[in-house]
N, C-alpha and C. Protein backbone atom coordinates (compact mmCIF):
# COMPACT_ATOMS: atom_id res chain seq x y z
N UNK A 1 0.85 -1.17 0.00
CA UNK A 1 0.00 0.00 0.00
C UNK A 1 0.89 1.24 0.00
N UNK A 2 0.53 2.03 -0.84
CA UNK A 2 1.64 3.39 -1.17
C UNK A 2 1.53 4.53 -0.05
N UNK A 3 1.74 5.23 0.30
CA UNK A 3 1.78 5.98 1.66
C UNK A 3 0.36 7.23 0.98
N UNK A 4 -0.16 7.48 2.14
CA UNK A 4 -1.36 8.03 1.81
C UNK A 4 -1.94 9.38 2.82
N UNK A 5 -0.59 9.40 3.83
CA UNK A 5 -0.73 10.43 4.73
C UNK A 5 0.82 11.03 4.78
N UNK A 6 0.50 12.76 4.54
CA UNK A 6 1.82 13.50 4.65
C UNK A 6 2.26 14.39 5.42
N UNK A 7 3.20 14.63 5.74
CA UNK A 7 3.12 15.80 6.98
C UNK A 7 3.00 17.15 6.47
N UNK A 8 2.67 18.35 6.69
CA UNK A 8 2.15 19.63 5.69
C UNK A 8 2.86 20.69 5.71
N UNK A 9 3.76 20.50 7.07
CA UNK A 9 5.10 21.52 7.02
C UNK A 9 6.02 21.62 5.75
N UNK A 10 5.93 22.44 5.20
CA UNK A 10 7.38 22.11 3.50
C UNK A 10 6.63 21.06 2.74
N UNK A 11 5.20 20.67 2.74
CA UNK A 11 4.30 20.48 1.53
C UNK A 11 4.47 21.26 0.27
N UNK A 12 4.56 20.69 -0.57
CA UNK A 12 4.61 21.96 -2.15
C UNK A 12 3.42 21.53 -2.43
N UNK A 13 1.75 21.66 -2.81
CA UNK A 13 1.06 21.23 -3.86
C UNK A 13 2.19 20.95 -5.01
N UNK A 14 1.17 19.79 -5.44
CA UNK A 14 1.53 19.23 -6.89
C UNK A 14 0.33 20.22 -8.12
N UNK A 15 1.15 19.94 -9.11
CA UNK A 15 0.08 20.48 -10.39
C UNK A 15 -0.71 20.08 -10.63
N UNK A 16 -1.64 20.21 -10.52
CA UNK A 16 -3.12 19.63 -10.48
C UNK A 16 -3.82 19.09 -9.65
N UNK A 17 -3.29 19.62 -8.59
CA UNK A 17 -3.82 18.70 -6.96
C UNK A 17 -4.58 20.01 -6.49
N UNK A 18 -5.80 18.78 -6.07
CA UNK A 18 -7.17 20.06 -5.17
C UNK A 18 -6.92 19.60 -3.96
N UNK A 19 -7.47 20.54 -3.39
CA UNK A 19 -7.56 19.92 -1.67
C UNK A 19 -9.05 20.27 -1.01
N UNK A 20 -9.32 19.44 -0.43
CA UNK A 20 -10.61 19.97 0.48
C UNK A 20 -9.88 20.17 2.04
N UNK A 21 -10.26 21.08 2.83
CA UNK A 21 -9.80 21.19 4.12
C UNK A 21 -11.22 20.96 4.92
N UNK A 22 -11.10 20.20 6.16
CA UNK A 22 -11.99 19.90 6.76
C UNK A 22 -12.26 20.67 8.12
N UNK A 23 -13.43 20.72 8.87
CA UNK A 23 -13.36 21.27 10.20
C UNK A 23 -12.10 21.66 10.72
N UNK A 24 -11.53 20.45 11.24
CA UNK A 24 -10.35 20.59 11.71
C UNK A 24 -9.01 21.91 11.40
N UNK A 25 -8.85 21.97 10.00
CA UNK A 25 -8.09 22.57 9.52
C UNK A 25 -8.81 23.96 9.24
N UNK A 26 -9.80 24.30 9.38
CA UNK A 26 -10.44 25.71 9.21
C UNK A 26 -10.74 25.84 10.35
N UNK A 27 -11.02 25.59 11.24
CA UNK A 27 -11.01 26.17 12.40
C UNK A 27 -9.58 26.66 12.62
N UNK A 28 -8.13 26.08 12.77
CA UNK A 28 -7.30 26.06 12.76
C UNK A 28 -6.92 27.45 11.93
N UNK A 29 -7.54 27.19 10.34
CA UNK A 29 -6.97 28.46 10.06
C UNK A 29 -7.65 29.42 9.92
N UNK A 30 -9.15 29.80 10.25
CA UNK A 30 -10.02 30.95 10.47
C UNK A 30 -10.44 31.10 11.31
N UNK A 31 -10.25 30.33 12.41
CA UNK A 31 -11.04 31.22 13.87
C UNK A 31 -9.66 31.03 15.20
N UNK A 32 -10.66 31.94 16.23
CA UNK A 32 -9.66 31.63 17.28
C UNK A 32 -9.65 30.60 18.02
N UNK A 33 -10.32 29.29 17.85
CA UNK A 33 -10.14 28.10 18.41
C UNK A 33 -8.95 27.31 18.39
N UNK A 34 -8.45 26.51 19.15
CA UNK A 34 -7.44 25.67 19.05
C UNK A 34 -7.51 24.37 20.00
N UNK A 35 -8.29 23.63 19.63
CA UNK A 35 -8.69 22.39 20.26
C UNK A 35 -7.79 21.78 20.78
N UNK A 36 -6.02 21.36 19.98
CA UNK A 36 -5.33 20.26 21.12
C UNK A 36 -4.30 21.31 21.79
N UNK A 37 -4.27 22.66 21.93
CA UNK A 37 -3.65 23.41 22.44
C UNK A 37 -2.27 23.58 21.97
N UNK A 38 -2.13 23.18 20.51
CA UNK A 38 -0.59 23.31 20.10
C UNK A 38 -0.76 24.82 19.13
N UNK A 39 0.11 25.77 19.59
CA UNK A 39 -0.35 26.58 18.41
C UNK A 39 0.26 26.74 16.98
N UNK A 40 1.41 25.71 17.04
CA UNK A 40 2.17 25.06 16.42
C UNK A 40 1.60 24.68 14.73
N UNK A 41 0.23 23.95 15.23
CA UNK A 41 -0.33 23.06 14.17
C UNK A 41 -1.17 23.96 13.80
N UNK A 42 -1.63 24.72 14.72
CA UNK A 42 -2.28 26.39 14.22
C UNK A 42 -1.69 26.83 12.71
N UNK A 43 -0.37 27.17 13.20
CA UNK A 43 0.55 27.67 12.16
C UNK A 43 0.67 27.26 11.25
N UNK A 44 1.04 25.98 10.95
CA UNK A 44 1.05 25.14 10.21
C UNK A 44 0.01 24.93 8.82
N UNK A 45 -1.29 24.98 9.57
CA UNK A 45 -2.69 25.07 8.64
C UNK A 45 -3.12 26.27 8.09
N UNK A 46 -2.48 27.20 8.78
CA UNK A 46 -2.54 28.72 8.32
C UNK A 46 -2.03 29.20 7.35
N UNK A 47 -0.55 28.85 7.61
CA UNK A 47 0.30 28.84 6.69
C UNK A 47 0.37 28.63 5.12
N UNK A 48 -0.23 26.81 5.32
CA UNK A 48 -0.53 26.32 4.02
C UNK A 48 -1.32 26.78 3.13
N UNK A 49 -2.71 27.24 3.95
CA UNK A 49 -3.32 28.24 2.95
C UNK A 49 -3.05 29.52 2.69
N UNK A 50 -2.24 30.37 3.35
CA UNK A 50 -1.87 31.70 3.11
C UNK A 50 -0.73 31.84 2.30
N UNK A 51 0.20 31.15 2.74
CA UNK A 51 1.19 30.71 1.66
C UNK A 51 1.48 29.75 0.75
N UNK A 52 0.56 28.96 0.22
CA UNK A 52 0.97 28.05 -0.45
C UNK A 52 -0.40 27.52 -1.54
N UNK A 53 -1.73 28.11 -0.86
CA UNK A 53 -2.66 27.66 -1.55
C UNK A 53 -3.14 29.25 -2.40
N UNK A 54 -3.35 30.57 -1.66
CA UNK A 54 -3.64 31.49 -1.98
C UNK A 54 -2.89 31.71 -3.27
N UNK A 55 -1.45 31.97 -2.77
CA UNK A 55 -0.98 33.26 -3.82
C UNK A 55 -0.37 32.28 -4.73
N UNK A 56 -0.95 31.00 -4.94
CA UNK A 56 -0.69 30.03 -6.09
C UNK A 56 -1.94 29.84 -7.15
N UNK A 57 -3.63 30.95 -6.61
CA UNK A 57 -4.54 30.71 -6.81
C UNK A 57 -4.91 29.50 -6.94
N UNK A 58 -4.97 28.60 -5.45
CA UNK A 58 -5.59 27.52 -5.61
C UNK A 58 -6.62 27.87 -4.58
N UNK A 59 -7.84 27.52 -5.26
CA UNK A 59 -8.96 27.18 -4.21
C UNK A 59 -9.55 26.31 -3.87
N UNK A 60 -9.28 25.88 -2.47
CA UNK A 60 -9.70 24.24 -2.09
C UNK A 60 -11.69 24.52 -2.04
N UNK A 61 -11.67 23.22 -1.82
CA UNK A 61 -12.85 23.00 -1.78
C UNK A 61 -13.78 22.59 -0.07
N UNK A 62 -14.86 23.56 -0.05
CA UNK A 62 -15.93 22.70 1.33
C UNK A 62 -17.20 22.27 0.65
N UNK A 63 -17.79 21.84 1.45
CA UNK A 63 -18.78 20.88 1.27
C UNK A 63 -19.50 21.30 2.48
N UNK A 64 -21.12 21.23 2.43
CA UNK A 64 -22.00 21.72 3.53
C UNK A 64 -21.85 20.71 4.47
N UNK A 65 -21.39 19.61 4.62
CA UNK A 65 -21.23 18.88 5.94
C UNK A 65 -20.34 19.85 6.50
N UNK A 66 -18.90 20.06 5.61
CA UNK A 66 -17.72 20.59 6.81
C UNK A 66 -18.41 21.91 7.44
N UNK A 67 -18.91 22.76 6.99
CA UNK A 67 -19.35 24.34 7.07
C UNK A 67 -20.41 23.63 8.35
N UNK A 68 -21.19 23.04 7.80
CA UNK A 68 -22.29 22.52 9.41
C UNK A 68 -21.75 22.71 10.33
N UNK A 69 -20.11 21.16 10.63
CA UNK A 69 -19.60 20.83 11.37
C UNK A 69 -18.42 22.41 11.96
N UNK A 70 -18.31 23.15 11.41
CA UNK A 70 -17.89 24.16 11.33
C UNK A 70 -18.46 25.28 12.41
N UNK A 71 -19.56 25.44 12.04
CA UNK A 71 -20.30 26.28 12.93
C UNK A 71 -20.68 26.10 13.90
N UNK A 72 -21.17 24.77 14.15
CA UNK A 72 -21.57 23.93 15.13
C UNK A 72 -20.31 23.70 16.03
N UNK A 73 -19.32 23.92 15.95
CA UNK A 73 -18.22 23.16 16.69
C UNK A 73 -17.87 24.45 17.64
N UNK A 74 -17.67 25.69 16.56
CA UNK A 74 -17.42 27.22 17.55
C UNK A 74 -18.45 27.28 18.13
N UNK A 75 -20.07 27.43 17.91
CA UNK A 75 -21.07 27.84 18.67
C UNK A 75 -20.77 27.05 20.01
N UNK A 76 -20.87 25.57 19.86
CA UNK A 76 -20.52 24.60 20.81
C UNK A 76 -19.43 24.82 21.91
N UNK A 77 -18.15 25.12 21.26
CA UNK A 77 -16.83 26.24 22.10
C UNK A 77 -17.15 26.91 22.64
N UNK A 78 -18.17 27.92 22.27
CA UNK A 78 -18.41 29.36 23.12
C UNK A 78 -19.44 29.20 24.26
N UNK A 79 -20.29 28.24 24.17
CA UNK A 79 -21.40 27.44 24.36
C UNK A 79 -20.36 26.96 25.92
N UNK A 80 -19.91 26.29 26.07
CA UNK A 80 -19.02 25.64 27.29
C UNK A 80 -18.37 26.35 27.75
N UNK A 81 -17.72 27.51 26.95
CA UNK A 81 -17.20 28.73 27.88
C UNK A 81 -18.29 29.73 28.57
N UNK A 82 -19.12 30.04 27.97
CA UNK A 82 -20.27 30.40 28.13
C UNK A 82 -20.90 29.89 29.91
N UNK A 83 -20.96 29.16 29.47
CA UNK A 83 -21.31 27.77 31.25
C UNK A 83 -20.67 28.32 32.29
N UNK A 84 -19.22 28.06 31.54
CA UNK A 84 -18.26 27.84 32.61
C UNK A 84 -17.77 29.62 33.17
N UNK A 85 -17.57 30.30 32.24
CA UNK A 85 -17.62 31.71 32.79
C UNK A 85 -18.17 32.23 33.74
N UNK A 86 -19.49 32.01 33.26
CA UNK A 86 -20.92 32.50 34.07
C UNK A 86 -21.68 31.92 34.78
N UNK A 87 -21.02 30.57 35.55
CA UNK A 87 -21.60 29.93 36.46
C UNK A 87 -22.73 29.26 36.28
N UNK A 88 -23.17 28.77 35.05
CA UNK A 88 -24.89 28.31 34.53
C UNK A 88 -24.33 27.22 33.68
N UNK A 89 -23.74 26.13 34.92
CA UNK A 89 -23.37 24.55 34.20
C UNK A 89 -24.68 23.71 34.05
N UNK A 90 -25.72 24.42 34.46
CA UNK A 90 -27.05 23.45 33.56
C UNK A 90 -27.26 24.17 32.66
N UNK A 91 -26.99 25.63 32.01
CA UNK A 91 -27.84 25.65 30.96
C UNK A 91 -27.94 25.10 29.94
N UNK A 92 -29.07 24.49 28.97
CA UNK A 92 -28.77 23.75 28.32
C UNK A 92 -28.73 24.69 26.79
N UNK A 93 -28.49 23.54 25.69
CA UNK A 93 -27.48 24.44 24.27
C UNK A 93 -28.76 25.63 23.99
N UNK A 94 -29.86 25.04 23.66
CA UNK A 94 -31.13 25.79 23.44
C UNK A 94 -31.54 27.24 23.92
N UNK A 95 -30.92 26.80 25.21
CA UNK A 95 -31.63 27.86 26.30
C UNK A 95 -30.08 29.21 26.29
N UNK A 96 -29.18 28.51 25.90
CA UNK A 96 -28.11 29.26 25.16
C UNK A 96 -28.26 29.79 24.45
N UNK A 97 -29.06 29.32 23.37
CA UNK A 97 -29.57 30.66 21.90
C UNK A 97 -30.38 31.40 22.62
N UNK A 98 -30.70 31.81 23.22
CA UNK A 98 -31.46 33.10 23.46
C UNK A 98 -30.13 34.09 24.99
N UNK A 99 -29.58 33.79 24.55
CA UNK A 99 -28.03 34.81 25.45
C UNK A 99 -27.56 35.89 24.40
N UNK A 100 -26.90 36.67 24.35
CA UNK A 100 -26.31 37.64 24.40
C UNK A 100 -25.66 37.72 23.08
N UNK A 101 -24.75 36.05 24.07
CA UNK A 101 -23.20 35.73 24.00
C UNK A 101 -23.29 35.04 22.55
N UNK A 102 -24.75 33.79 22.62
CA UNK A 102 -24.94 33.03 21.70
C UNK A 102 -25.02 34.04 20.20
N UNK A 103 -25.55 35.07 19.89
CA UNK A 103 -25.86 36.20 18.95
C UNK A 103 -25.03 36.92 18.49
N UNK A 104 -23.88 36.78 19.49
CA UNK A 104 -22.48 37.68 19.36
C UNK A 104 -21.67 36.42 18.26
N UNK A 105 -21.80 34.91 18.73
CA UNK A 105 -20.98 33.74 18.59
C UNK A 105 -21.08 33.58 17.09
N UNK A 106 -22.52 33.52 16.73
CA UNK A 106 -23.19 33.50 15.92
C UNK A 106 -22.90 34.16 14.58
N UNK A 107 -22.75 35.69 14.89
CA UNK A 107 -22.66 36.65 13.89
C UNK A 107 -21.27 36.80 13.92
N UNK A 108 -20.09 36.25 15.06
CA UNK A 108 -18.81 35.94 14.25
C UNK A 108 -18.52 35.14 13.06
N UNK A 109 -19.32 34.22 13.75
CA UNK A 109 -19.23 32.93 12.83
C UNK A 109 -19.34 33.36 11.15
N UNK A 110 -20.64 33.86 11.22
CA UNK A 110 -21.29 34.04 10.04
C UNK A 110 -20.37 34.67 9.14
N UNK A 111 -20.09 35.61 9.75
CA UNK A 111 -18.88 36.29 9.21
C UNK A 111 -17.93 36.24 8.51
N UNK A 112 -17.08 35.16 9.37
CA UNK A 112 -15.98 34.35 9.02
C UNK A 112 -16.40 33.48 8.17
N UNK A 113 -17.35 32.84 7.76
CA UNK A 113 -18.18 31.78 6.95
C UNK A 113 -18.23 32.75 5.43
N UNK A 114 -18.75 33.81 5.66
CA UNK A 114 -19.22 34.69 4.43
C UNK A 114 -17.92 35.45 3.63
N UNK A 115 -17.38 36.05 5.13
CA UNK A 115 -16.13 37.22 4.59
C UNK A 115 -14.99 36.01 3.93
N UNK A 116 -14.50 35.26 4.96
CA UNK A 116 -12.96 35.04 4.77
C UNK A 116 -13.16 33.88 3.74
N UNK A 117 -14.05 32.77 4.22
CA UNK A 117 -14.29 31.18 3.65
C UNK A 117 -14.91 30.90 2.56
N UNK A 118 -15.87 31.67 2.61
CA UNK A 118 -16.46 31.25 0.59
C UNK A 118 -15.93 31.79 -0.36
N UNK A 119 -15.83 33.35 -0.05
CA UNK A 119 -14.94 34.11 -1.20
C UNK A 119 -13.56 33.19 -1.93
N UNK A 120 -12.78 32.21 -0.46
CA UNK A 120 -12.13 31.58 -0.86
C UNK A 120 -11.66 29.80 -1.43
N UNK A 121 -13.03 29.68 -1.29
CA UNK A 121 -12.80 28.40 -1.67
C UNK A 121 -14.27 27.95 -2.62
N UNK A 122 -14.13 26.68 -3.07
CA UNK A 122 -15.11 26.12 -4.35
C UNK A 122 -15.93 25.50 -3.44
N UNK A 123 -17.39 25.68 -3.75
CA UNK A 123 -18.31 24.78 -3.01
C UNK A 123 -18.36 23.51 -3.59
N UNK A 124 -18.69 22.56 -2.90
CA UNK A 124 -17.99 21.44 -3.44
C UNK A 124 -19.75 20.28 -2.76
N UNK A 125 -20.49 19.53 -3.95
CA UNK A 125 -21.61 18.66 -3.63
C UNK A 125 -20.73 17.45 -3.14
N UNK A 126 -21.09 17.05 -1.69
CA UNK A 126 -20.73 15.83 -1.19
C UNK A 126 -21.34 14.49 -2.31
N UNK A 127 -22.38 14.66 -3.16
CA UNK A 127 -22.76 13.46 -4.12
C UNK A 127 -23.19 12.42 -3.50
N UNK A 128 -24.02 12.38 -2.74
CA UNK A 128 -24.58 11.55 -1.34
C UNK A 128 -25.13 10.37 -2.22
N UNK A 129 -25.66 10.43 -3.39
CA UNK A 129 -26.47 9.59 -4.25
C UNK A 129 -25.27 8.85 -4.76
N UNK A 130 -24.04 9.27 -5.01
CA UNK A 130 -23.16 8.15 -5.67
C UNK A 130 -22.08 7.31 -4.40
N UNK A 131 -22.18 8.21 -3.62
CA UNK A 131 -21.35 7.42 -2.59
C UNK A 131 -21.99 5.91 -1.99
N UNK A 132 -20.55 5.07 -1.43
CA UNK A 132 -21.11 3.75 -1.45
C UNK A 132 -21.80 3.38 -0.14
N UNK A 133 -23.28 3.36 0.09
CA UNK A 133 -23.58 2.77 1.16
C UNK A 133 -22.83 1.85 1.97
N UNK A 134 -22.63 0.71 1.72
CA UNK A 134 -21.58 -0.61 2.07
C UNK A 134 -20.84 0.00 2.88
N UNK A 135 -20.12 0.96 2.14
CA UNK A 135 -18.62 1.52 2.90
C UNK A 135 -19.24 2.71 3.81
N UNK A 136 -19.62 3.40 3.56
CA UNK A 136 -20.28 4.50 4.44
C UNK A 136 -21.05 3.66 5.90
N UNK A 137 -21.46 3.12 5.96
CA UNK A 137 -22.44 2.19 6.86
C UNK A 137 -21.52 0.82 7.25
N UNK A 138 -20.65 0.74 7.10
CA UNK A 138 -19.41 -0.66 7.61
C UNK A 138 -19.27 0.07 9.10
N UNK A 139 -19.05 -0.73 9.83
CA UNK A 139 -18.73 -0.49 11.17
C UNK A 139 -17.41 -0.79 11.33
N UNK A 140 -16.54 0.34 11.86
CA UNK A 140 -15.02 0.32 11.71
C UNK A 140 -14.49 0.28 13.27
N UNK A 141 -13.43 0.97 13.33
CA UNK A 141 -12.78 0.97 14.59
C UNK A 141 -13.23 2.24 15.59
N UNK A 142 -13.56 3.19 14.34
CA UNK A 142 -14.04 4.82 14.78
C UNK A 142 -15.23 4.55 13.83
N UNK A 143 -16.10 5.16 14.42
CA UNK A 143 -17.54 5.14 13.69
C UNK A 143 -17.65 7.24 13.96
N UNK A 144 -17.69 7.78 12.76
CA UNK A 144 -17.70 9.08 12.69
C UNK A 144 -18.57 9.10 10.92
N UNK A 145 -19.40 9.16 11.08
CA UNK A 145 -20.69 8.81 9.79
C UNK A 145 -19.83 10.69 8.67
N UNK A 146 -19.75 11.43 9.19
CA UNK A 146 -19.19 12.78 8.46
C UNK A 146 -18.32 12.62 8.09
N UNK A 147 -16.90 12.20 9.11
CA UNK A 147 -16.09 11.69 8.34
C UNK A 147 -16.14 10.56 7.21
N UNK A 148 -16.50 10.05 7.13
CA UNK A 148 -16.61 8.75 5.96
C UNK A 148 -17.18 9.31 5.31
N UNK A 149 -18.10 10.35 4.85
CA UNK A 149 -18.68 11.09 3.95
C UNK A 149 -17.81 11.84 3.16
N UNK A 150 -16.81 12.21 4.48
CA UNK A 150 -15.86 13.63 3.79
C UNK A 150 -14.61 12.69 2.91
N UNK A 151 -14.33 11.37 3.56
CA UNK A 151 -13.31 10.57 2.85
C UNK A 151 -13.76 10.15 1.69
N UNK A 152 -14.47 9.60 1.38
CA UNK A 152 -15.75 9.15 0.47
C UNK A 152 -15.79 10.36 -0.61
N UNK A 153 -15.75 11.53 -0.12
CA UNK A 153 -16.20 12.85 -1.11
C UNK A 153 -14.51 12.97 -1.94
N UNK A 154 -13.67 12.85 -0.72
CA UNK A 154 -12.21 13.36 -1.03
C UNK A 154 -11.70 12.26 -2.66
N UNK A 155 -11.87 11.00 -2.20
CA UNK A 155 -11.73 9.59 -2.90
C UNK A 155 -12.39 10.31 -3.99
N UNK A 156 -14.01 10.32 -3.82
CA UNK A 156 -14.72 9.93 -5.75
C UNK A 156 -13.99 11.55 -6.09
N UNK A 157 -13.65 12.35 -5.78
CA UNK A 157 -13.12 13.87 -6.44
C UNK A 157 -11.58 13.84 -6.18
N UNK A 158 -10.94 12.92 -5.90
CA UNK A 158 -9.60 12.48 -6.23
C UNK A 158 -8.77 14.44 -5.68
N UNK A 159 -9.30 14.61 -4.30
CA UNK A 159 -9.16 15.70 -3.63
C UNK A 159 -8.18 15.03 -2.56
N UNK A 160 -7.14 15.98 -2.02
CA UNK A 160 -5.83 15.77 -0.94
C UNK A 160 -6.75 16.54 0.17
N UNK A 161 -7.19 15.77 1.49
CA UNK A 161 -7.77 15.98 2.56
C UNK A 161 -6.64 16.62 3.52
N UNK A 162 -6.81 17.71 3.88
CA UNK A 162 -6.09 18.72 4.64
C UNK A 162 -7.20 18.44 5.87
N UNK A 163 -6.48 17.44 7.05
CA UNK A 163 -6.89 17.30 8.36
C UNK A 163 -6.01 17.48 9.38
N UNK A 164 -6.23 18.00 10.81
CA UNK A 164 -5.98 17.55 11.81
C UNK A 164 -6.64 16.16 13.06
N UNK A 165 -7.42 15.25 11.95
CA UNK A 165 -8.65 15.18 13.03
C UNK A 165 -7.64 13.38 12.68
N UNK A 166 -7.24 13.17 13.64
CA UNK A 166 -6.86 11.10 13.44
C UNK A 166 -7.53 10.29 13.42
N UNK A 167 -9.00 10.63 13.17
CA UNK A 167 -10.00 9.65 12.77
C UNK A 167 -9.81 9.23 11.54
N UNK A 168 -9.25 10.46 10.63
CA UNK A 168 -8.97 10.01 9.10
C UNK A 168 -8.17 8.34 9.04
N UNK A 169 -7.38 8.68 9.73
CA UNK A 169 -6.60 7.31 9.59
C UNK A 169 -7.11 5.74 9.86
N UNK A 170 -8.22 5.65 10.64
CA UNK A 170 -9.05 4.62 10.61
C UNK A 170 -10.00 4.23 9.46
N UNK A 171 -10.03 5.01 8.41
CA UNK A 171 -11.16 5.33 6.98
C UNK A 171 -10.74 4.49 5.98
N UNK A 172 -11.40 4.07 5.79
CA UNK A 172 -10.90 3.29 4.10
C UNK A 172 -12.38 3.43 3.68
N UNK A 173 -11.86 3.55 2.24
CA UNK A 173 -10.92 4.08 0.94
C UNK A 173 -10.46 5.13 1.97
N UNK A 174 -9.49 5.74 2.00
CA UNK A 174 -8.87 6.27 2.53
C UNK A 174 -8.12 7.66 1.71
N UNK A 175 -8.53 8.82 1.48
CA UNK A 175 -7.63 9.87 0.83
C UNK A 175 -6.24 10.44 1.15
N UNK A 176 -5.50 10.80 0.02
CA UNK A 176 -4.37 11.34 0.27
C UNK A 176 -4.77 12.29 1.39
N UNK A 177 -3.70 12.45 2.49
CA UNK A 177 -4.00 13.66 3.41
C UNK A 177 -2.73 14.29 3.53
N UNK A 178 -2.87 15.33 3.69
CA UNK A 178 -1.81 16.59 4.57
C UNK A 178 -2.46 16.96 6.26
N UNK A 179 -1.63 17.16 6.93
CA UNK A 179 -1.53 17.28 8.06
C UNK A 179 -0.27 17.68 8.96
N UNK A 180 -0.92 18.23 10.25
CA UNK A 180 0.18 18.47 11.08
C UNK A 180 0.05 17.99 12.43
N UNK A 181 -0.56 16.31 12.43
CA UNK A 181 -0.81 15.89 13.79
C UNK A 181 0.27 14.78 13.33
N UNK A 182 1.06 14.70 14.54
CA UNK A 182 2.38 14.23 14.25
C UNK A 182 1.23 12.28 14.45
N UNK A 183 0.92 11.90 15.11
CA UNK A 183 0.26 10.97 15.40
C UNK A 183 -0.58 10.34 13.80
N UNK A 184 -1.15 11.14 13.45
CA UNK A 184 -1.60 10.90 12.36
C UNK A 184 -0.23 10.50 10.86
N UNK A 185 0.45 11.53 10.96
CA UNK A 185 1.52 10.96 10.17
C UNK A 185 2.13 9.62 9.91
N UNK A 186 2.62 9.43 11.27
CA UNK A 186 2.83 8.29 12.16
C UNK A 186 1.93 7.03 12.09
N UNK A 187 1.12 7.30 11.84
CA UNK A 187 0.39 5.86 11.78
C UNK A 187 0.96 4.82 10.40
N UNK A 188 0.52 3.85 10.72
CA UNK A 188 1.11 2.60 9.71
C UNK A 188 -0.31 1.81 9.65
């Protein structure tokens, strides 16, 4: 089996290579989140698109799962800081949309969704009708139903998956990836 995961530091795109970037890697490089606390891999994902995908005019591609999982993941962030700030560890997510904070979270988001992220990249149809049930619905080691959608999307559009997330590595069909989770590299 030919190697199918790369590390993204001193990545060159190839000529004719698309990439889709997933949650992982847009959060990383458009908001202020940083989930495993390295700001390292921050850099890293930032980088690649500011220097290496932009001013080469390449525009990767999202797909309305990632943008879902996208929004949903910061609201969710602010959502637990939210709790934990302000002393209201029952409130629940719901009772959160009607805060302040949730409206403020919200209309960052949107923002960043509208201003920085579409202008720059190709919307891209996940093709839900051609993807393979069998494989989508196999019960693996990690069961993550989005991911296998997004691998699945990467595969039939022969797209280089720009992740931080090491679920990728449990996926078959499995896409070329770039990354900067040393763990993920690392895998065999």
């Amino acid at each position: 089996m030919s190697k199918t995961i790369f590390y993204i530091r001193g990545y060159a795109p190839q000529e004719n290579e698309s990439f889709l970037l997933d949650t992982s890697a847009l959060i990383k490089t458009f908001t202020e989140l940083n989930y495993n606390g390295n700001p390292k891999s921050e850099d890293y994902y930032s980088s690649f698109f500011y220097k290496k995908l932009k001013p080469n005019k390449i525009k990767p591609y999202i797909t309305s799962i990632i943008l879902s999982e996208l929004i949903n993941r910061y609201l969710r962030f602010h959502y637990e800081q939210f709790k934990e700030i302000n002393n209201k560890k029952s409130l629940k997510f719901k009772e959160y949309r009607n805060e302040e904070d949730y409206i403020e979270k919200l209309n960052a988001i949107i923002s960043i969704v509208k201003d920085d992220i579409l202008p720059e990249f190709n919307r891209l149809n996940d093709n839900f009708m051609n993807l393979s049930v069998d494989s989508l619905l196999s019960i693996d080691i990690t069961y993550d139903f989005n991911d296998k959608i997004i691998a699945e999307t990467c595969v039939a559009n022969k797209l280089t998956l720009v992740t931080d997330d090491y679920d990728f590595a449990l996926i078959f069909p499995r896409p070329k990836i770039l990354t900067a989770n040393s763990k993920l590299v690392l895998f065999k």
